[in-house]
PDB file of N, CA and C in Angstrom:
ATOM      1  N   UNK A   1      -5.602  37.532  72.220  1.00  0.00           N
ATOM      2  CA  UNK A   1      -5.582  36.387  73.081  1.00  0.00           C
ATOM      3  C   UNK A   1      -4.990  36.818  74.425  1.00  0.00           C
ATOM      4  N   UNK A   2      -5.661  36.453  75.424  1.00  0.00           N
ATOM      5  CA  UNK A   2      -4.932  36.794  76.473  1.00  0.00           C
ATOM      6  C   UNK A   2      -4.040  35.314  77.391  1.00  0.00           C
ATOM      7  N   UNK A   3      -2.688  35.969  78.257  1.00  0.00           N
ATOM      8  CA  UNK A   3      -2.327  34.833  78.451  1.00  0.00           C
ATOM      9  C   UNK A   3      -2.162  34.984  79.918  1.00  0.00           C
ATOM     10  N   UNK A   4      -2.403  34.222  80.935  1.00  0.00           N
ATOM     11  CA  UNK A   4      -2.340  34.305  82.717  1.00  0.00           C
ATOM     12  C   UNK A   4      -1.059  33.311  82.779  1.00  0.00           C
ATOM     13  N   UNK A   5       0.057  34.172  83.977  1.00  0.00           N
ATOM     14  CA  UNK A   5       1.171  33.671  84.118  1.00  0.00           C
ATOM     15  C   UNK A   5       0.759  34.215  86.193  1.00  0.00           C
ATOM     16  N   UNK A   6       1.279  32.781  86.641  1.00  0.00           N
ATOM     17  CA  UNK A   6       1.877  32.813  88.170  1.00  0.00           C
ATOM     18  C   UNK A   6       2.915  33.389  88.409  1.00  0.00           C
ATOM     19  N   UNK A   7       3.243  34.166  89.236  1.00  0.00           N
ATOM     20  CA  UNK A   7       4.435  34.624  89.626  1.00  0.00           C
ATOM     21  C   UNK A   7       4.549  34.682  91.039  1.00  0.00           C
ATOM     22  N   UNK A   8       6.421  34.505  91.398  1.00  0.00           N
ATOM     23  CA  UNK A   8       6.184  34.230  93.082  1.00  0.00           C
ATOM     24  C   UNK A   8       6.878  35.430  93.263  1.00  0.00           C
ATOM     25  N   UNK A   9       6.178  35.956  94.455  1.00  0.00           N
ATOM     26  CA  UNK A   9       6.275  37.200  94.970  1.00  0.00           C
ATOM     27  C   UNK A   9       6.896  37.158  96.734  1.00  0.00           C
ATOM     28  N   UNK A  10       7.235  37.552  96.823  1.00  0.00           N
ATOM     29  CA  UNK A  10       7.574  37.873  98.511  1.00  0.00           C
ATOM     30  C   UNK A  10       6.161  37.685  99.348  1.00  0.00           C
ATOM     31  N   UNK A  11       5.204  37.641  98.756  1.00  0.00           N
ATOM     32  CA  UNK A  11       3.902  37.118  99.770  1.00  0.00           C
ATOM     33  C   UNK A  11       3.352  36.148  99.429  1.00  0.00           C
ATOM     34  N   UNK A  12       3.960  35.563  97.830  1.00  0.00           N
ATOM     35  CA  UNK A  12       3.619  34.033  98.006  1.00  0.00           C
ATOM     36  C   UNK A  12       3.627  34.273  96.421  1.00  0.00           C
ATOM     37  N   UNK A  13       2.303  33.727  95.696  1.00  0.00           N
ATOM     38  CA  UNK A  13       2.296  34.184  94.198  1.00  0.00           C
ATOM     39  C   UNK A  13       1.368  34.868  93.813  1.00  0.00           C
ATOM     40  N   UNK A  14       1.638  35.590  92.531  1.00  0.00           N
ATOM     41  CA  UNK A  14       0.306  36.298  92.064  1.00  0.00           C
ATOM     42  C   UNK A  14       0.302  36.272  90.279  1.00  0.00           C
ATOM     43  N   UNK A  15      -1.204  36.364  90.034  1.00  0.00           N
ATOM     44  CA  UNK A  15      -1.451  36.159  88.683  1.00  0.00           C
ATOM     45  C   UNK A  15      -1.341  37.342  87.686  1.00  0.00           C
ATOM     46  N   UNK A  16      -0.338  37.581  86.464  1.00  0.00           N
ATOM     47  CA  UNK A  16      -0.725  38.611  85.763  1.00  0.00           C
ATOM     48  C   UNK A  16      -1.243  37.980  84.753  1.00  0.00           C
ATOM     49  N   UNK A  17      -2.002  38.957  84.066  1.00  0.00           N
ATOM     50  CA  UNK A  17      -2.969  38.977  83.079  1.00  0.00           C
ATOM     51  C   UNK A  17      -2.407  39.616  81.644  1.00  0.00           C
ATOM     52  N   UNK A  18      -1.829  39.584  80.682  1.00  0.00           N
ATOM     53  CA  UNK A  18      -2.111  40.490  79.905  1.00  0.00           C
ATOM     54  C   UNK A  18      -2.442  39.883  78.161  1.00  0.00           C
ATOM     55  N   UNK A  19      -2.564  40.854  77.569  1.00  0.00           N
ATOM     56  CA  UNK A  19      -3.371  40.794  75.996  1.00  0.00           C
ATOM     57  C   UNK A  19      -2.274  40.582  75.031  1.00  0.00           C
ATOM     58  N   UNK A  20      -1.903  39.705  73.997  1.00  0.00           N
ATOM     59  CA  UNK A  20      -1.023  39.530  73.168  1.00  0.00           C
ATOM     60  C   UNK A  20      -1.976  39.777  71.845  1.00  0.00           C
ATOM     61  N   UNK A  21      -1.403  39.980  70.581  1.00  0.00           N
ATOM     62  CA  UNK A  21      -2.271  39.860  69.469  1.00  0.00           C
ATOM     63  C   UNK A  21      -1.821  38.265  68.691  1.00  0.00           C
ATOM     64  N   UNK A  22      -3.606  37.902  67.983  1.00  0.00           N
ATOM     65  CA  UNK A  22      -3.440  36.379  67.449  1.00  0.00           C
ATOM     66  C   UNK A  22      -1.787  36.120  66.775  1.00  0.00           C
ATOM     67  N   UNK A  23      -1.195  37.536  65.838  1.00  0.00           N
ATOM     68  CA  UNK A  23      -0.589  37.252  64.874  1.00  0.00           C
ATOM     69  C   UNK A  23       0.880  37.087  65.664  1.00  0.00           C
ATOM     70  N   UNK A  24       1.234  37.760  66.903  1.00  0.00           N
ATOM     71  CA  UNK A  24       2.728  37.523  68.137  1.00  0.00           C
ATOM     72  C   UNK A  24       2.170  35.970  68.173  1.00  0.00           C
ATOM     73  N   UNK A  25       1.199  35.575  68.817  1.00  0.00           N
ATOM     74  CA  UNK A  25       0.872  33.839  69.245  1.00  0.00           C
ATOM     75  C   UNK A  25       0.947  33.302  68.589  1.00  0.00           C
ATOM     76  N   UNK A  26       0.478  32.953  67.185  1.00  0.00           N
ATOM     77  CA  UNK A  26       1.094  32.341  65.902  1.00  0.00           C
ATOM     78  C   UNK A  26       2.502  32.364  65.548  1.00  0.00           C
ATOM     79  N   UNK A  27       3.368  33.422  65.464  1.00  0.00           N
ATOM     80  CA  UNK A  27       4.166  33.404  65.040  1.00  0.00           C
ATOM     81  C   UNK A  27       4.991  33.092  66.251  1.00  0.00           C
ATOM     82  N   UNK A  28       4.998  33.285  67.858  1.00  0.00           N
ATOM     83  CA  UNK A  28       5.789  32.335  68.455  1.00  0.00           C
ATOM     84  C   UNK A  28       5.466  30.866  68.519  1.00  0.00           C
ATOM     85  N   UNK A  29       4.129  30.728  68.333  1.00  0.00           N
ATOM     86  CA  UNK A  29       3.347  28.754  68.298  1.00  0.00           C
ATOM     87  C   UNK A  29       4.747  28.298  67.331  1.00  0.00           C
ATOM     88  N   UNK A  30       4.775  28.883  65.620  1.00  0.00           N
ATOM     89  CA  UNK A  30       5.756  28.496  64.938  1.00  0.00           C
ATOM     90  C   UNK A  30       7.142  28.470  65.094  1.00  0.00           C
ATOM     91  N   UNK A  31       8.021  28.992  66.049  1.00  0.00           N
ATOM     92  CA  UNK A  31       9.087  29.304  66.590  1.00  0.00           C
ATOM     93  C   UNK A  31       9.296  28.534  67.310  1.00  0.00           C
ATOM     94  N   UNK A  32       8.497  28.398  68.620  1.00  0.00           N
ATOM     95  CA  UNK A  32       8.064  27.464  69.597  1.00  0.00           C
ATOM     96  C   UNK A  32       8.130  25.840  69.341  1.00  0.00           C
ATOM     97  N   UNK A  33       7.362  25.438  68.397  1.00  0.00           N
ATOM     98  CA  UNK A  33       7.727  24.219  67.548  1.00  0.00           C
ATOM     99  C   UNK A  33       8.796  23.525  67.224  1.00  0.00           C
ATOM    100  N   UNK A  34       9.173  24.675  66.240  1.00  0.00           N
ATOM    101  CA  UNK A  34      10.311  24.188  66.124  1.00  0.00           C
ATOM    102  C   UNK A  34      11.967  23.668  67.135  1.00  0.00           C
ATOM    103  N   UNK A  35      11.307  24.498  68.262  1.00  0.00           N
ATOM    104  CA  UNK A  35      12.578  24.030  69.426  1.00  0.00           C
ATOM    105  C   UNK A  35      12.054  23.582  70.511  1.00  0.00           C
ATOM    106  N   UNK A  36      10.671  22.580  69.713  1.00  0.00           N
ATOM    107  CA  UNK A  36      10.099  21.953  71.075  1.00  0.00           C
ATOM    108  C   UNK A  36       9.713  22.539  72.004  1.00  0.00           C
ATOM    109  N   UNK A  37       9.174  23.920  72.068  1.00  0.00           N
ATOM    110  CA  UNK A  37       9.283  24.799  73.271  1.00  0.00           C
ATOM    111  C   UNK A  37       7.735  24.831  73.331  1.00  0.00           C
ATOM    112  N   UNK A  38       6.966  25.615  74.699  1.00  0.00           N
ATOM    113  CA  UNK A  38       5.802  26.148  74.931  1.00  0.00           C
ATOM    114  C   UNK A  38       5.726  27.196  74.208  1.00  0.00           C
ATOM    115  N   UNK A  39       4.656  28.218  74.051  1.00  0.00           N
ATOM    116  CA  UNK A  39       4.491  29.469  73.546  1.00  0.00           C
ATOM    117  C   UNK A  39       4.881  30.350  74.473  1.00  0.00           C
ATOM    118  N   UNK A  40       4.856  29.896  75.583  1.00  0.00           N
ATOM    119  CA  UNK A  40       4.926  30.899  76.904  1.00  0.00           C
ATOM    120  C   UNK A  40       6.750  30.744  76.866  1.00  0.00           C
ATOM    121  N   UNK A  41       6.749  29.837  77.044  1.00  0.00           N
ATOM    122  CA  UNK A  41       8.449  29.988  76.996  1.00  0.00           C
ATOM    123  C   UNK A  41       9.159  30.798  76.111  1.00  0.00           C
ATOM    124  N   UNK A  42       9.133  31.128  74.576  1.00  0.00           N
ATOM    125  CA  UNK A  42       8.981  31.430  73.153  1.00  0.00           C
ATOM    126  C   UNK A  42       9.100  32.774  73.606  1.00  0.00           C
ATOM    127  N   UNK A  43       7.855  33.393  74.170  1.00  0.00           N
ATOM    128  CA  UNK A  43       7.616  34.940  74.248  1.00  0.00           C
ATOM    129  C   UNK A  43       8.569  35.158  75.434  1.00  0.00           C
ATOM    130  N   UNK A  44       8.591  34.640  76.273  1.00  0.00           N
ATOM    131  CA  UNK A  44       9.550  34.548  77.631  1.00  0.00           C
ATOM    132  C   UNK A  44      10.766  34.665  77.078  1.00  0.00           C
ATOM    133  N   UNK A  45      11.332  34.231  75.986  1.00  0.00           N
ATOM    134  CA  UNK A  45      12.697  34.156  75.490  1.00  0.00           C
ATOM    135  C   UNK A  45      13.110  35.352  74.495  1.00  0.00           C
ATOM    136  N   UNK A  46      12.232  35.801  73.582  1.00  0.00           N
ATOM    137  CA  UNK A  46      12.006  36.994  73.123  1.00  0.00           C
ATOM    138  C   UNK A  46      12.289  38.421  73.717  1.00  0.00           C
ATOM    139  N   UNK A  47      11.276  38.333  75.331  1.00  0.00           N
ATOM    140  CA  UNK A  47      11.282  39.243  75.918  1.00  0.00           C
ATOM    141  C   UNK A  47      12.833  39.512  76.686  1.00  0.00           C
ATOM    142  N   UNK A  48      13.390  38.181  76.986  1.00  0.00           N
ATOM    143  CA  UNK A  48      14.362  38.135  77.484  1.00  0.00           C
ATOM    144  C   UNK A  48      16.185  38.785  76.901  1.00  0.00           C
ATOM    145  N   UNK A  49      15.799  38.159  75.350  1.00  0.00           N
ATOM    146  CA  UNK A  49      16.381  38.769  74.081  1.00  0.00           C
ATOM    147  C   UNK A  49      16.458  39.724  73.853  1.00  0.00           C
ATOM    148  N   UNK A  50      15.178  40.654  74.005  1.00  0.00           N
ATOM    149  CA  UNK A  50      14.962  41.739  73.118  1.00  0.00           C
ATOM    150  C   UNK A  50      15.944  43.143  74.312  1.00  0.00           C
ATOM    151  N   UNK A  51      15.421  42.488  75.607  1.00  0.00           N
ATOM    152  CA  UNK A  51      16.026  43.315  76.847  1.00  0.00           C
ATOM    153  C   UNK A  51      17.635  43.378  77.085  1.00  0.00           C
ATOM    154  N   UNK A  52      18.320  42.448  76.776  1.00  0.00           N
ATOM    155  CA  UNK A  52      19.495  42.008  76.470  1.00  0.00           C
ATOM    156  C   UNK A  52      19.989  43.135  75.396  1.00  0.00           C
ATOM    157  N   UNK A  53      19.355  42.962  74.090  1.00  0.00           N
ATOM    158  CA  UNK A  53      19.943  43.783  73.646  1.00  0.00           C
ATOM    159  C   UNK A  53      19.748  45.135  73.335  1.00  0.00           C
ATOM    160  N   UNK A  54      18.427  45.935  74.087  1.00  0.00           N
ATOM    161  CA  UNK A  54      18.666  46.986  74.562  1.00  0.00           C
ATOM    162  C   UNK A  54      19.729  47.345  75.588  1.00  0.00           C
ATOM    163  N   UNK A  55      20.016  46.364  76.746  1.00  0.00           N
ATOM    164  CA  UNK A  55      21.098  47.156  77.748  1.00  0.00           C
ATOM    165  C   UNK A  55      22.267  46.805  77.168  1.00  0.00           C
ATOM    166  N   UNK A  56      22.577  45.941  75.960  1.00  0.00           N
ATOM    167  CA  UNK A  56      23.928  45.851  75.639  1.00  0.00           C
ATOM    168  C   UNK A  56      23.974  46.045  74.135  1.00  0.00           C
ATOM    169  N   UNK A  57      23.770  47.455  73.356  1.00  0.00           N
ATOM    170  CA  UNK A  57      23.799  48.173  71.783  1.00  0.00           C
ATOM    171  C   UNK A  57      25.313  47.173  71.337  1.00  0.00           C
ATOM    172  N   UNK A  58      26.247  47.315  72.072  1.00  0.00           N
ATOM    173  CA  UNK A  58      27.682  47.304  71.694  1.00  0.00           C
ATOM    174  C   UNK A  58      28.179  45.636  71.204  1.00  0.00           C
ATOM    175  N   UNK A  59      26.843  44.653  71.495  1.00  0.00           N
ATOM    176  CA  UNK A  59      27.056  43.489  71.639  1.00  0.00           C
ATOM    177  C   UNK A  59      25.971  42.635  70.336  1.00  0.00           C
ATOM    178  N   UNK A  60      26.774  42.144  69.945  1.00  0.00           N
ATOM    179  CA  UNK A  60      25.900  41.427  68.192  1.00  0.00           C
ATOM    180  C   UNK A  60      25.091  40.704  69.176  1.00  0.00           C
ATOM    181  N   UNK A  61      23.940  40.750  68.050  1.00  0.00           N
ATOM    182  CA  UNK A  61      22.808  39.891  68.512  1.00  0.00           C
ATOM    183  C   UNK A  61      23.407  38.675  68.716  1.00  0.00           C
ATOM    184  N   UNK A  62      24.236  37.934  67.904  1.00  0.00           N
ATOM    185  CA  UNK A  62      24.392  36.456  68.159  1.00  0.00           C
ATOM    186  C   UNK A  62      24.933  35.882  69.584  1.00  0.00           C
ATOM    187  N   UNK A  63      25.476  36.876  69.407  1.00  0.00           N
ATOM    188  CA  UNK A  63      26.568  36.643  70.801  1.00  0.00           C
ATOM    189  C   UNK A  63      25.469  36.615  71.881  1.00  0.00           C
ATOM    190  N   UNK A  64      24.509  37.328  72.268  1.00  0.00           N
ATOM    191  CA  UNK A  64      23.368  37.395  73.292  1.00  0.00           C
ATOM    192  C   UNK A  64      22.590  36.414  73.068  1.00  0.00           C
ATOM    193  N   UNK A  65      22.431  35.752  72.055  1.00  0.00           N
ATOM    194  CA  UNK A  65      21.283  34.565  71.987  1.00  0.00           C
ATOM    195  C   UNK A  65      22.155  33.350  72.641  1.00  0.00           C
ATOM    196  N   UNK A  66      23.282  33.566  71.963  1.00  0.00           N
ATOM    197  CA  UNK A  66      24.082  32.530  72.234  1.00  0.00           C
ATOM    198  C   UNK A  66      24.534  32.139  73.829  1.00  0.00           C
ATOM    199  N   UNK A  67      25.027  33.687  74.556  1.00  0.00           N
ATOM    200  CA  UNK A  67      24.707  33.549  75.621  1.00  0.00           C
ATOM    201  C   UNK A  67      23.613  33.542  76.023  1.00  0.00           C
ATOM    202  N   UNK A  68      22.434  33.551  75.968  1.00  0.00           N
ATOM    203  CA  UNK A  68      21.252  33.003  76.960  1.00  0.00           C
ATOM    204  C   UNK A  68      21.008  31.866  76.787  1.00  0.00           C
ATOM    205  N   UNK A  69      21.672  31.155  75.558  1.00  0.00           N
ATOM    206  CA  UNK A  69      21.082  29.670  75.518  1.00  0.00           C
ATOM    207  C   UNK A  69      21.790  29.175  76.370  1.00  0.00           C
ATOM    208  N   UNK A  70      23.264  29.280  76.103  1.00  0.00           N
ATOM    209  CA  UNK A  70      24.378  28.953  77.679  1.00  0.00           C
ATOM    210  C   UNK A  70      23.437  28.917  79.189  1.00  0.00           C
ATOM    211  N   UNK A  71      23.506  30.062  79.733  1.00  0.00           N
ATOM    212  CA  UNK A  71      22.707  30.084  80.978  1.00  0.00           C
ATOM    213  C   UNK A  71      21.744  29.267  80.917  1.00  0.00           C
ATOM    214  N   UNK A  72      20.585  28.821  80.054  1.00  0.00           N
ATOM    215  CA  UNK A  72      18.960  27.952  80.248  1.00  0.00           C
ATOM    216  C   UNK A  72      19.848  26.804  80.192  1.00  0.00           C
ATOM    217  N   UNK A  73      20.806  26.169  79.446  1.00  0.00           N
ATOM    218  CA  UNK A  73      22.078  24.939  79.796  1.00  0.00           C
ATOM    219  C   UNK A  73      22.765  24.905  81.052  1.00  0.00           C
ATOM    220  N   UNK A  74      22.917  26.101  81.403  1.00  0.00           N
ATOM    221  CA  UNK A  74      23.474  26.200  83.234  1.00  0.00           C
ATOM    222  C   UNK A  74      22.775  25.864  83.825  1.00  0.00           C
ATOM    223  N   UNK A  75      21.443  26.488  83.632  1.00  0.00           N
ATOM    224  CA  UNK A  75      20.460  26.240  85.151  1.00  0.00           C
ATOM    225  C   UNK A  75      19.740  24.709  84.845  1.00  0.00           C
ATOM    226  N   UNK A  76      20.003  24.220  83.654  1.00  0.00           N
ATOM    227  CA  UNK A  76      19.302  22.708  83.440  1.00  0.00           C
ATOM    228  C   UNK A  76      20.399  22.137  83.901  1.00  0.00           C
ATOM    229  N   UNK A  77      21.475  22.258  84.001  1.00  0.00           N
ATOM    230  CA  UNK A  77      22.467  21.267  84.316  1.00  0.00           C
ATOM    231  C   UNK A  77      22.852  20.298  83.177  1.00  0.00           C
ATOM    232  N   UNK A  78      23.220  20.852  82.300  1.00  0.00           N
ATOM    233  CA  UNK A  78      23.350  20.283  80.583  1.00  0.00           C
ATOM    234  C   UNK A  78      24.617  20.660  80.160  1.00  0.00           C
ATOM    235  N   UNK A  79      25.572  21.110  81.057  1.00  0.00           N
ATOM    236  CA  UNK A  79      26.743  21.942  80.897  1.00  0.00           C
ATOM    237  C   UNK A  79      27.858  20.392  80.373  1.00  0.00           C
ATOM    238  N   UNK A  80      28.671  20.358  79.680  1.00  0.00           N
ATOM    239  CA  UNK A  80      29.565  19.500  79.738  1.00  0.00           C
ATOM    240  C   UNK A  80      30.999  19.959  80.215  1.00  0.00           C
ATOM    241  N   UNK A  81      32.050  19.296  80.274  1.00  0.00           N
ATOM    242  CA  UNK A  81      34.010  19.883  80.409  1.00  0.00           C
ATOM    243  C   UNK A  81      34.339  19.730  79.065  1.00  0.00           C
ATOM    244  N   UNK A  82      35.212  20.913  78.883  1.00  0.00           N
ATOM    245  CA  UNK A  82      35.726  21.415  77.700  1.00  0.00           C
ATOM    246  C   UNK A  82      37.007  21.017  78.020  1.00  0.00           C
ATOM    247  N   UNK A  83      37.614  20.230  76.852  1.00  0.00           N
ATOM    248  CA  UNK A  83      39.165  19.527  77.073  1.00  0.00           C
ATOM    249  C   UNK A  83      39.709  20.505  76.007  1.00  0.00           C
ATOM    250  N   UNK A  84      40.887  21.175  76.522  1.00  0.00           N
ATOM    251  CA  UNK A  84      41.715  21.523  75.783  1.00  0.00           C
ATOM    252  C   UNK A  84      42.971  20.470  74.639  1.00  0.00           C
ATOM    253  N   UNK A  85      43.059  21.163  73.972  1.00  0.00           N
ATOM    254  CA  UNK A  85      44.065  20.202  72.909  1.00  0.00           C
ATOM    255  C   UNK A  85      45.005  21.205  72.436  1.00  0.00           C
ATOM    256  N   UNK A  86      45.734  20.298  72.138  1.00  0.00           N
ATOM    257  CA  UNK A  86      47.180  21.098  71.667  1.00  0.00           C
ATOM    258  C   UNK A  86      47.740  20.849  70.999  1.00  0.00           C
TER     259      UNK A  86
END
């Protein structure tokens, strides 16, 4: 299956193209679902994941998912204040 994504570039935007196999698109469609997400988003989050924890070996996976879900909560503006207690 192939999938076309816009991207903005310093001269405005441009289209890449590339080839996924049926059985990656299925199995993010099912992933995807479940957190309400697009497919494109899904693989977008994967790719994002997977890069994460190549540049950081020293760091548990959880901790990296966990932080990227933080940040997509930053940039939505979904953040709440944390009250300390004592």
């Amino acid at each position: 299956m192939f999938f076309a994504k816009l991207i903005s570039s310093a001269r405005g935007y441009i289209m890449t193209m590339f080839k996924l196999s049926d059985e990656l698109i299925e199995l993010a469609r099912s992933h995807a679902e479940e957190k309400h997400w697009s497919v494109t988003r899904q693989i977008e989050y994967w790719a994002r994941l997977g890069k994460a924890v190549e540049d950081n070996p020293e760091l548990p996976v959880k901790f990296i998912q966990d932080t990227l879900v933080a940040v997509e909560e930053a940039n939505a503006s979904q953040l709440s204040d944390y009250r300390f207690t004592s």
